[in-house]
Structure formats: structure tokens, C-alpha cells
Protein backbone atom coordinates (compact mmCIF):
# COMPACT_ATOMS: atom_id res chain seq x y z
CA UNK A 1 130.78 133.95 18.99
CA UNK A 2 128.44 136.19 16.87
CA UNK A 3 124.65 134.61 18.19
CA UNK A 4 122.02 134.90 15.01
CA UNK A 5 118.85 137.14 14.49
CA UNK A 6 115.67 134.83 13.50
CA UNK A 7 112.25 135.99 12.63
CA UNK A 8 111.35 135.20 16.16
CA UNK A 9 113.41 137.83 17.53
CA UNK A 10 112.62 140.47 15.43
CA UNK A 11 108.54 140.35 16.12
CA UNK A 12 109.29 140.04 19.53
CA UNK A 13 110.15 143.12 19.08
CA UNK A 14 107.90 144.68 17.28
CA UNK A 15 105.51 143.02 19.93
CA UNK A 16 107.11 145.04 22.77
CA UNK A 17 107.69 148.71 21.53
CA UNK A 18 105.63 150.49 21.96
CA UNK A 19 106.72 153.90 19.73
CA UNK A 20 109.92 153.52 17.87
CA UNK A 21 110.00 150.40 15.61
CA UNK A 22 113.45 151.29 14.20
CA UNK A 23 116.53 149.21 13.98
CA UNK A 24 118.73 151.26 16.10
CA UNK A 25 116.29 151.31 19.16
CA UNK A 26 116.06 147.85 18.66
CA UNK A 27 119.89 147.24 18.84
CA UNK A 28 119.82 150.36 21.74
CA UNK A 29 117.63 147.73 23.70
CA UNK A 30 119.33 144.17 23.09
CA UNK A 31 122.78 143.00 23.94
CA UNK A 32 122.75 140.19 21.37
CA UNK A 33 122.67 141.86 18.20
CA UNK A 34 123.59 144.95 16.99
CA UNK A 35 122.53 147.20 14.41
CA UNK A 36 124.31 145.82 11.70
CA UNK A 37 123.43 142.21 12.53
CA UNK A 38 119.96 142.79 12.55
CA UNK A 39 120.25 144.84 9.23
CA UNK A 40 122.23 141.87 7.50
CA UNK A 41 119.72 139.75 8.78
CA UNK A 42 116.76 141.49 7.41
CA UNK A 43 118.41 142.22 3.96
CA UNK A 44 119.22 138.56 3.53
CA UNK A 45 116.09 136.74 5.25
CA UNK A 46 112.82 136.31 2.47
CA UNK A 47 109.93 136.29 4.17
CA UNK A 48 106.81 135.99 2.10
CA UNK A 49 102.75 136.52 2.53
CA UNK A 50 102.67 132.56 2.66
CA UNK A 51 104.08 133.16 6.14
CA UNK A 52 100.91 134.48 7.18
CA UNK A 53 98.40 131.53 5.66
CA UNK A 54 101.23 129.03 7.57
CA UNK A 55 100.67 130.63 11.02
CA UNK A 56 96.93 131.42 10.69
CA UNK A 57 95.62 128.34 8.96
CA UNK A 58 94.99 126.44 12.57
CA UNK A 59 93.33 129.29 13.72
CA UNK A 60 90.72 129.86 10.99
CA UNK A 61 87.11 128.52 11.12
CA UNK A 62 85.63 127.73 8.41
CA UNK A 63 82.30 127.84 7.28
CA UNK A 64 80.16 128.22 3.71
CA UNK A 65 78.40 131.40 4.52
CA UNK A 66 81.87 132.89 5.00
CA UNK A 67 82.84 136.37 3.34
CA UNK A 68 86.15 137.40 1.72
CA UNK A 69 87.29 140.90 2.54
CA UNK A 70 90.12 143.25 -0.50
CA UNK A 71 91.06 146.34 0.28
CA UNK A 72 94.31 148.00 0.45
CA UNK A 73 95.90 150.20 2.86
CA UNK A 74 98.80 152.85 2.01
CA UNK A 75 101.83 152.72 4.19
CA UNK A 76 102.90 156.35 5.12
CA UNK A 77 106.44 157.27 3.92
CA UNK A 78 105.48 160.96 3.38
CA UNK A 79 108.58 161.85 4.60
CA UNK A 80 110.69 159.87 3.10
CA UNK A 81 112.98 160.31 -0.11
CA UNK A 82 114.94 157.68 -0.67
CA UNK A 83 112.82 154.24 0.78
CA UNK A 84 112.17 151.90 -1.80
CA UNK A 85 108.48 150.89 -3.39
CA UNK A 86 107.29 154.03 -2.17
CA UNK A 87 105.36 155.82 -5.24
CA UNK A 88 102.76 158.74 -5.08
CA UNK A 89 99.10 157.45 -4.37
CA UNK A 90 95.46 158.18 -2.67
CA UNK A 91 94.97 157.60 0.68
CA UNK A 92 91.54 157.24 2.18
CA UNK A 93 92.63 158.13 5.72
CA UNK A 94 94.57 161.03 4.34
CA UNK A 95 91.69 162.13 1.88
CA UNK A 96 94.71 162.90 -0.74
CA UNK A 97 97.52 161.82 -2.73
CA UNK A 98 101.07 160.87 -0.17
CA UNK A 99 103.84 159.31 -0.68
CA UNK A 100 103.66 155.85 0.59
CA UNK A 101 103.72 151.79 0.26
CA UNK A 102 100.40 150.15 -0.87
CA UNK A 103 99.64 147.26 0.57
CA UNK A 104 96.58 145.20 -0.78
CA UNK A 105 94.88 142.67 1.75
CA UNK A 106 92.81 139.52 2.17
CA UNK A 107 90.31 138.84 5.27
CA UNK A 108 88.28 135.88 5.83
CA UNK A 109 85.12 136.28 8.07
CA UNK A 110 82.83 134.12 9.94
CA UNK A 111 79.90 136.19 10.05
CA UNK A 112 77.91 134.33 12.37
CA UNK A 113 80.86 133.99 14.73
CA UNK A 114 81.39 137.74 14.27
CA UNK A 115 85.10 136.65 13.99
CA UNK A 116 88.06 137.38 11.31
CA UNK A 117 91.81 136.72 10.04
CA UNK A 118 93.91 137.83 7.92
CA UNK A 119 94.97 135.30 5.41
CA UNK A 120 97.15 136.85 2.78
CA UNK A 121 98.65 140.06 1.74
CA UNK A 122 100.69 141.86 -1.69
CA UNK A 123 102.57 144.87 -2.23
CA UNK A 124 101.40 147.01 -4.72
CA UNK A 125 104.83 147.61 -6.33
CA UNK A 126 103.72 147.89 -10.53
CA UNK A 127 107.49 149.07 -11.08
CA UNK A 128 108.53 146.07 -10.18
CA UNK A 129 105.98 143.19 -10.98
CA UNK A 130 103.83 144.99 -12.97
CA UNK A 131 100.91 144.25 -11.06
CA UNK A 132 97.57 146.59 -11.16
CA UNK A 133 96.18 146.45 -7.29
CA UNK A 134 93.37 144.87 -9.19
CA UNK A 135 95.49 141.85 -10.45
CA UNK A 136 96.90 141.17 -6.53
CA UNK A 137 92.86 140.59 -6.23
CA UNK A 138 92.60 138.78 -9.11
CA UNK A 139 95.56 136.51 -7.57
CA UNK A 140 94.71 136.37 -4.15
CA UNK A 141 91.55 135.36 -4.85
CA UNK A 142 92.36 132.24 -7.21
CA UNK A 143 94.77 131.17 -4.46
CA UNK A 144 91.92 131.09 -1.75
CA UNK A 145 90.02 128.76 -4.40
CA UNK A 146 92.70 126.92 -5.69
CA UNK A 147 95.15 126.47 -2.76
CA UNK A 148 94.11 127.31 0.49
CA UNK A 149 90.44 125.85 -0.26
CA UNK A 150 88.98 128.10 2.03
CA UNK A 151 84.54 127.99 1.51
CA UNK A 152 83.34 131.37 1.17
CA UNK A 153 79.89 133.00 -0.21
CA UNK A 154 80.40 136.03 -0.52
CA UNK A 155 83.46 138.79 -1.53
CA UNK A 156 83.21 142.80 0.08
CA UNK A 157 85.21 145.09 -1.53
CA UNK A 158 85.13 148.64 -1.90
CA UNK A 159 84.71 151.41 -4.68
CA UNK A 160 87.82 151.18 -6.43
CA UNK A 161 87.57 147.13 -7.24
CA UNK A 162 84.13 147.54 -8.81
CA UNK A 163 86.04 146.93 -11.77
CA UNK A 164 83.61 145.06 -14.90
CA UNK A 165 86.59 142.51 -15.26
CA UNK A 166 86.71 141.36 -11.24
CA UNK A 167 82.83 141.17 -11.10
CA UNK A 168 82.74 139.01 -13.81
CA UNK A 169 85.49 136.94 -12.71
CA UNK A 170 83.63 136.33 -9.44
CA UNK A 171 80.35 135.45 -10.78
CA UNK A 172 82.66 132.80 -13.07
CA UNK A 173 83.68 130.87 -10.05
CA UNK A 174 79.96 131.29 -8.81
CA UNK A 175 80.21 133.61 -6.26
CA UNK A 176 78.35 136.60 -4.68
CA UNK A 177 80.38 139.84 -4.82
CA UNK A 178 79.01 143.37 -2.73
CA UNK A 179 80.57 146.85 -3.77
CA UNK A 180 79.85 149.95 -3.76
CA UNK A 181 79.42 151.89 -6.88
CA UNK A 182 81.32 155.59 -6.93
CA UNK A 183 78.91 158.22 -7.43
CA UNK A 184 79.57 159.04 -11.34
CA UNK A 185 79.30 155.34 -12.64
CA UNK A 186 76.86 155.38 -14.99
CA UNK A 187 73.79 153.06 -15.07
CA UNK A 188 70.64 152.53 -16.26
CA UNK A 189 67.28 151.58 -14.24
CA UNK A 190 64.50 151.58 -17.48
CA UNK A 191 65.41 148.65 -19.46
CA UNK A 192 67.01 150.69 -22.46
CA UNK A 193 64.01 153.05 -22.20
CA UNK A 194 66.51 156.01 -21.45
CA UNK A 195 70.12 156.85 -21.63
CA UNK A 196 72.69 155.88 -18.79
CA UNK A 197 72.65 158.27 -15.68
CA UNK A 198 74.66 158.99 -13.25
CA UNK A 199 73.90 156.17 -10.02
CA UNK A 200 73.31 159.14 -7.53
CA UNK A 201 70.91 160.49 -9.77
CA UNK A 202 67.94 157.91 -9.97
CA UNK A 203 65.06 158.26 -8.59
CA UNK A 204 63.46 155.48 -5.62
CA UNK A 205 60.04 154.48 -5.11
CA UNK A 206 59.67 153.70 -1.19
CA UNK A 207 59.65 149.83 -2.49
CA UNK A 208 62.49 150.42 -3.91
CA UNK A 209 64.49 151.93 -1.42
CA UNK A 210 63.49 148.74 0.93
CA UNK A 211 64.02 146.07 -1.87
CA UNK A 212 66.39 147.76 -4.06
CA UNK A 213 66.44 147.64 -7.75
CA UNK A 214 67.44 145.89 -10.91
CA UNK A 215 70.29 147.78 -13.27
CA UNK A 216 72.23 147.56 -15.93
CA UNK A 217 76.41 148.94 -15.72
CA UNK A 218 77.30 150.72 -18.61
CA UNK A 219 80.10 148.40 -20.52
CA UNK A 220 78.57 145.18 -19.05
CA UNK A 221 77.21 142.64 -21.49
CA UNK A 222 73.75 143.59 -22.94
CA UNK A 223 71.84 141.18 -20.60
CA UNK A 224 73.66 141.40 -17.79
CA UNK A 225 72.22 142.75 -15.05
CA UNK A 226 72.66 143.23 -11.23
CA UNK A 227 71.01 144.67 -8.10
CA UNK A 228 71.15 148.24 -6.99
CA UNK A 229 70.48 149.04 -3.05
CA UNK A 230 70.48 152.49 -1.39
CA UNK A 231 72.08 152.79 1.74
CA UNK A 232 72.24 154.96 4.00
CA UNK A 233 75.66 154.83 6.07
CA UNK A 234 75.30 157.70 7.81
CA UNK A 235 73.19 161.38 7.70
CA UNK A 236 76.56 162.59 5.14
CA UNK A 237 76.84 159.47 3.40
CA UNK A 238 75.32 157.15 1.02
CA UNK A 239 76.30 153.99 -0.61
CA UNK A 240 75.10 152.82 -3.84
CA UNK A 241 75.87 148.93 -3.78
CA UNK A 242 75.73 146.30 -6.48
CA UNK A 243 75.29 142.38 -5.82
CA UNK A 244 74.76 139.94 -8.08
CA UNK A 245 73.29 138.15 -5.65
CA UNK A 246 69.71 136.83 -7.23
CA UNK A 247 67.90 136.24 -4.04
CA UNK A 248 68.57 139.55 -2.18
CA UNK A 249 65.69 141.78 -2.11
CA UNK A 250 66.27 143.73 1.36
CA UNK A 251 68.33 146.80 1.71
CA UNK A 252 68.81 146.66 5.51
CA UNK A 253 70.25 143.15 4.73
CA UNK A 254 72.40 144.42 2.18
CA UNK A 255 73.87 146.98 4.39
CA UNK A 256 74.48 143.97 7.08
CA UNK A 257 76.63 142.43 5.02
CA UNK A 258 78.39 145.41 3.89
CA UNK A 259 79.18 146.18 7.51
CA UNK A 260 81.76 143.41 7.63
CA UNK A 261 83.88 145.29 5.54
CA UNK A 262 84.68 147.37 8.50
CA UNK A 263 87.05 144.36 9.79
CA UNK A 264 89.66 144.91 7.34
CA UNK A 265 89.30 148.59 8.63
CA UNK A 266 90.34 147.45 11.70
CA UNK A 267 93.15 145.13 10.88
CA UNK A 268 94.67 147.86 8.87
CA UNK A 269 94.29 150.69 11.93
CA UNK A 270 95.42 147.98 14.44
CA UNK A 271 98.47 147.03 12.52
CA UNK A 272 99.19 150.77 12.10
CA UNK A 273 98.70 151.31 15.48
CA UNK A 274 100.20 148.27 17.48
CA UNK A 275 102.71 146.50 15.54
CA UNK A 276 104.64 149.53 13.83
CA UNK A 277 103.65 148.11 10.34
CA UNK A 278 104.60 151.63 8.64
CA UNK A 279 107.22 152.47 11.18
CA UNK A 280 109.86 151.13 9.01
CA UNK A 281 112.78 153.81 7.82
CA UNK A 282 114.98 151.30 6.08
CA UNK A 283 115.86 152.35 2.35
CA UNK A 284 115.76 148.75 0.71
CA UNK A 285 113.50 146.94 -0.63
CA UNK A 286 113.90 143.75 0.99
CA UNK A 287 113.79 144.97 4.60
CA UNK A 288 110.77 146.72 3.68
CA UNK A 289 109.07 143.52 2.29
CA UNK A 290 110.47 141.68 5.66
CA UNK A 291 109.02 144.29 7.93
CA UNK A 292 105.57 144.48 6.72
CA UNK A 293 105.65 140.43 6.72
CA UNK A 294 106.59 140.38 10.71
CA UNK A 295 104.35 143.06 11.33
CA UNK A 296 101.25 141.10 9.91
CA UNK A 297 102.87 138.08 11.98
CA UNK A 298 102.91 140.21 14.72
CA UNK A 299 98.99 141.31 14.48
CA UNK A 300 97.65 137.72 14.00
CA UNK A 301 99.65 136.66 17.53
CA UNK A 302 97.90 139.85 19.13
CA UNK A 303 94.49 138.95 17.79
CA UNK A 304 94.45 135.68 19.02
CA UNK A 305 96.43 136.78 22.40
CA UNK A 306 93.17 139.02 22.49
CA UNK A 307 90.31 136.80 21.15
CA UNK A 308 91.37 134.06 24.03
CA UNK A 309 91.06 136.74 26.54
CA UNK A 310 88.54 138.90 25.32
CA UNK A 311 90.57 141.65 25.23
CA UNK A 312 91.58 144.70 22.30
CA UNK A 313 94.77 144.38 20.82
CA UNK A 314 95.17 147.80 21.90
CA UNK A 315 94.49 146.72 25.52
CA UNK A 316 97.26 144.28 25.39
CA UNK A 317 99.63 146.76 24.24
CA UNK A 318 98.37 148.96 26.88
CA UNK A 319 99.13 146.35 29.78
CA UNK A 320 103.18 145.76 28.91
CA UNK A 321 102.74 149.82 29.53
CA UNK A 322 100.99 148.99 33.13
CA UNK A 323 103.52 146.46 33.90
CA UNK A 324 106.45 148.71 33.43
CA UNK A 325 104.25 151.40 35.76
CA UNK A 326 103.61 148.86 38.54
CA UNK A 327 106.89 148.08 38.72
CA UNK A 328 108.59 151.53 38.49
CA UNK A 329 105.90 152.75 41.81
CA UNK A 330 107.42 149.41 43.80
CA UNK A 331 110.74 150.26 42.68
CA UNK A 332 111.46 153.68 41.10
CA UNK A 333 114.60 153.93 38.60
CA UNK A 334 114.04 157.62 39.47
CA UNK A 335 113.31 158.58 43.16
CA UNK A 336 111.78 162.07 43.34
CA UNK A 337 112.87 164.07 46.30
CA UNK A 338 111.17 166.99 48.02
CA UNK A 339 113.28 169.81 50.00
């Protein structure tokens, strides 16, 4: 009697290995299914980004002041000729164009708890839904108001979703949005007294660089206007952030709340890192989509497994490694021998 594959199986897996995420070394590992079966399985199953809200939902705490996290992630697949939704595009870790799958996603933060989840998820595939990376914002973040219900304050997001037609969209459900401006976007400081500058080219007064400044973005409405703050991330870096948030006037605050944005940085490295989320060298589509699902599955389980224990995910993944060590000094598969 052929026994099934479920979902359940499959992280498992991707819970255990600790290199090679591939089918085969799966299979290589497990008497119950073979290659094929678990390559039916995965071409078949449909998992979804709702599988993510279903398993995290209980573990989410809520609160008003809370902050929603976009950014997106590429997949590397530089290798790779033949794998499905993988199209030429920039990577920030890779400081250039690869080839690879973009993956745009969702974080919810409790900033006084210092705590985070992920809580949805798209594929940037525009070949085949026609979606701009900006729209999978646009959508995830009607289905956090509309569906999941989630209060929130505040959205982070980074350079490339400064976008006039997202800002606007968050101020219409009457929200506070924080982004960083690229250097070239052009802006003016003097009230239609001069012509629009460059943002890294205006000049602070010391109050200014404490309390930040009011602006204007080239292409907004006439009277629309927002607050500029400088800040400093580092002695090779500066940010030039917007907000639209009325009542803050301090740059070191500003660059607080920026700092969350880091936890999507870690989600995406973690993932990366722990659960083999770009590991994947199937071909289809399908598997692909499947993968990246029980991957994310995979990371929430870890991030609780660690929160309860105060523990890194990578700390877990160390210990199955510590385990195996233990056991192999009690009771070595290989005995070493001395003449």
C-alpha cells in the first residue's frame, strides 16, 4: 500500500536538514516516500499565503500602536535555466541584477513588545498575474484592513515603495506611512520660492536636523505636504525619510521607528538561512509556489519554538546538529583506530 505525503511531512523536513533541501535527499532519507511521490505530491497539493495567516493568527498580539512591515526579498536561482517564475531583477544583498524569484512580504510588529510575525506573503510573478510588486502591497495591505482586521499605526517600507500612489493610498485609510526617499527624488523645502532639488542636496539648520522639516514631493498634489528627517544610519549612510505623520517633530524618534524595519531583514535572512526557502531546484511552477509556502510555515514554527525558549532560530537549528554529535561520541558510526 502506497502511504501519502501531507504538508506535515514535507516541513518536517525542511525543519531537519540542515544543507540540502532537495527532493532526492529527502527521498535518500525516508523509507515512506520516494522521489516521485513526493514530486506528485507537491505538483498536485495548492498551498497558498492564507496558510500562513491560518497558523499564525493565535500567535499574534495585537495592539493599536502596531507597525506593518513590505519589503521583498529575491530568491536566488542564479544558476538556474529552466525553473519557472524566475525573471532578471535587483537584489539588495547582491548589490546587482540576478536571476531569481521575488517574493514580496508582510510583517506585523508589536513595538513595545519588541516582537514580530509574518502574516502574509506574494510572488512577484507579472508574467503571470500581472501584478507590479507595488500592487501585492496595495493588496496585502487592504486584506490586513479588510479581512484579517489586524490594528496597526503605522506602515515601514523601504525606497522602492515610496511610490506617490501607495502614500496616498495609506493616508486614505488614515494611516501613518515611514520611507525613505532615494537620493535623486526631487523635492522642494521653500514653499515654491525655488525650483525642486535633489533631497540629498538641501541644506539643514541644526533645528532642523533635530526636528526635521516640512516638503513638498514633486508630482504630489499642490498642497500636499509631508515631513522630511535626516538620519544618520551609519558614518557611510544616510536616510532621507518622509512621514506624514503630523505630530512627529524628532529625528531620533523617527529613526526609532525606522529601526523596526530591520525585522523583516531578519525573517528574510532566517528563512534563507534555516528553512531552505531558496533551496528549491524543481522546474515547475507549482512546486515552487508549494515550497516557498512550507518554508514560511516552517520559519513561523521556529520563531515561536525560539520565542518560548528564548532562543535564535539559528540556535535551534544548531542543537539537532549537537544532538547528532552527542550521540555519534557515545556511539560512533565510525570508530577511528590508531596503529
Amino acid at each position: 500500500m502506497t502511504i501519502s505525503i501531507t504538508r506535515l511531512d514535507y516541513c518536517q523536513f525542511l525543519l531537519a536538514s540542515q544543507i540540502n533541501y532537495t527532493l532526492t535527499y529527502f527521498a535518500e532519507h525516508c523509507d515512506s516516500f520516494s522521489h516521485d511521490i513526493i514530486n506528485r505530491y507537491l505538483r498536485r497539493e495548492r498551498m497558498t499565503p492564507r496558510l500562513i495567516w491560518d497558523n499564525v493568527r493565535d500567535q499574534v498580539t495585537a495592539t493599536p500602536t502596531g507597525y506593518l512591515i513590505f519589503d521583498d526579498t529575491v530568491l536566488d536561482k542564479n544558476f538556474s535555466q529552466r525553473i519557472e517564475l524566475v525573471r532578471r531583477q535587483y537584489s539588495g544583498h547582491a548589490h546587482g541584477l540576478i536571476r531569481g524569484i521575488g517574493v514580496v512580504t508582510c510583517v506585523y510588529v508589536h513595538p513595545e513588545l519588541n516582537q514580530f510575525w509574518l502574516i502574509d506573503y506574494r510572488l512577484y510573478d507579472p508574467d503571470g498575474d500581472g501584478k507590479s510588486k507595488l500592487d501585492h502591497v496595495h493588496d496585502m495591505l487592504m486584506n490586513v484592513v479588510r479581512h484579517k482586521r489586524l490594528p496597526f499605526r503605522a506602515v515601514l517600507m523601504e525606497t522602492w515603495y515610496a511610490a506617490k500612489s501607495l502614500m496616498l493610498f495609506i493616508e486614505s485609510l488614515e494611516k501613518v506611512y515611514y520611507c525613505p526617499l532615494k537620493d535623486n527624488r526631487q523635492v522642494d523645502d521653500s514653499g515654491g520660492g525655488r525650483p525642486y532639488q535633489r533631497v540629498d542636496s538641501l541644506m539643514w539648520s541644526p533645528t532642523e536636523l533635530a526636528q526635521g522639516k516640512t516638503i513638498k514631493l514633486k508630482g504630489f498634489p499642490k498642497a500636499h505636504k509631508v515631513h522630511l528627517f535626516r538620519v544618520a544610519v551609519s558614518t557611510h549612510r544616510t536616510d532621507w525619510v518622509v512621514t506624514n505623520d503630523c505630530i512627529q517633530t524628532s529625528t531620533a524618534a523617527t529613526q526609532e521607528a525606522c529601526g523596526f524595519r530591520w525585522k523583516i531583514e531578519q525573517l528574510h535572512r532566517e528563512g534563507k538561512q534555516a528553512t531552505g526557502l531558496e533551496r528549491c531546484q524543481c522546474r515547475t511552477a507549482r512546486i515552487q509556489h508549494n515550497h516557498i509556502a512550507c518554508a514560511f510555515l516552517v520559519w513561523v514554527q521556529l520563531k515561536e519554538f525560539a520565542q518560548s525558549i528564548r532562543r535564535t532560530a539559528y540556535q535551534l537549528k544548531q542543537d539537532l546538529l549537537d544532538d547528532y554529535l552527542c550521540q555519534q561520541l557515545r556511539n560512533p558510526s565510525l570508530r577511528m583506530s590508531l596503529a
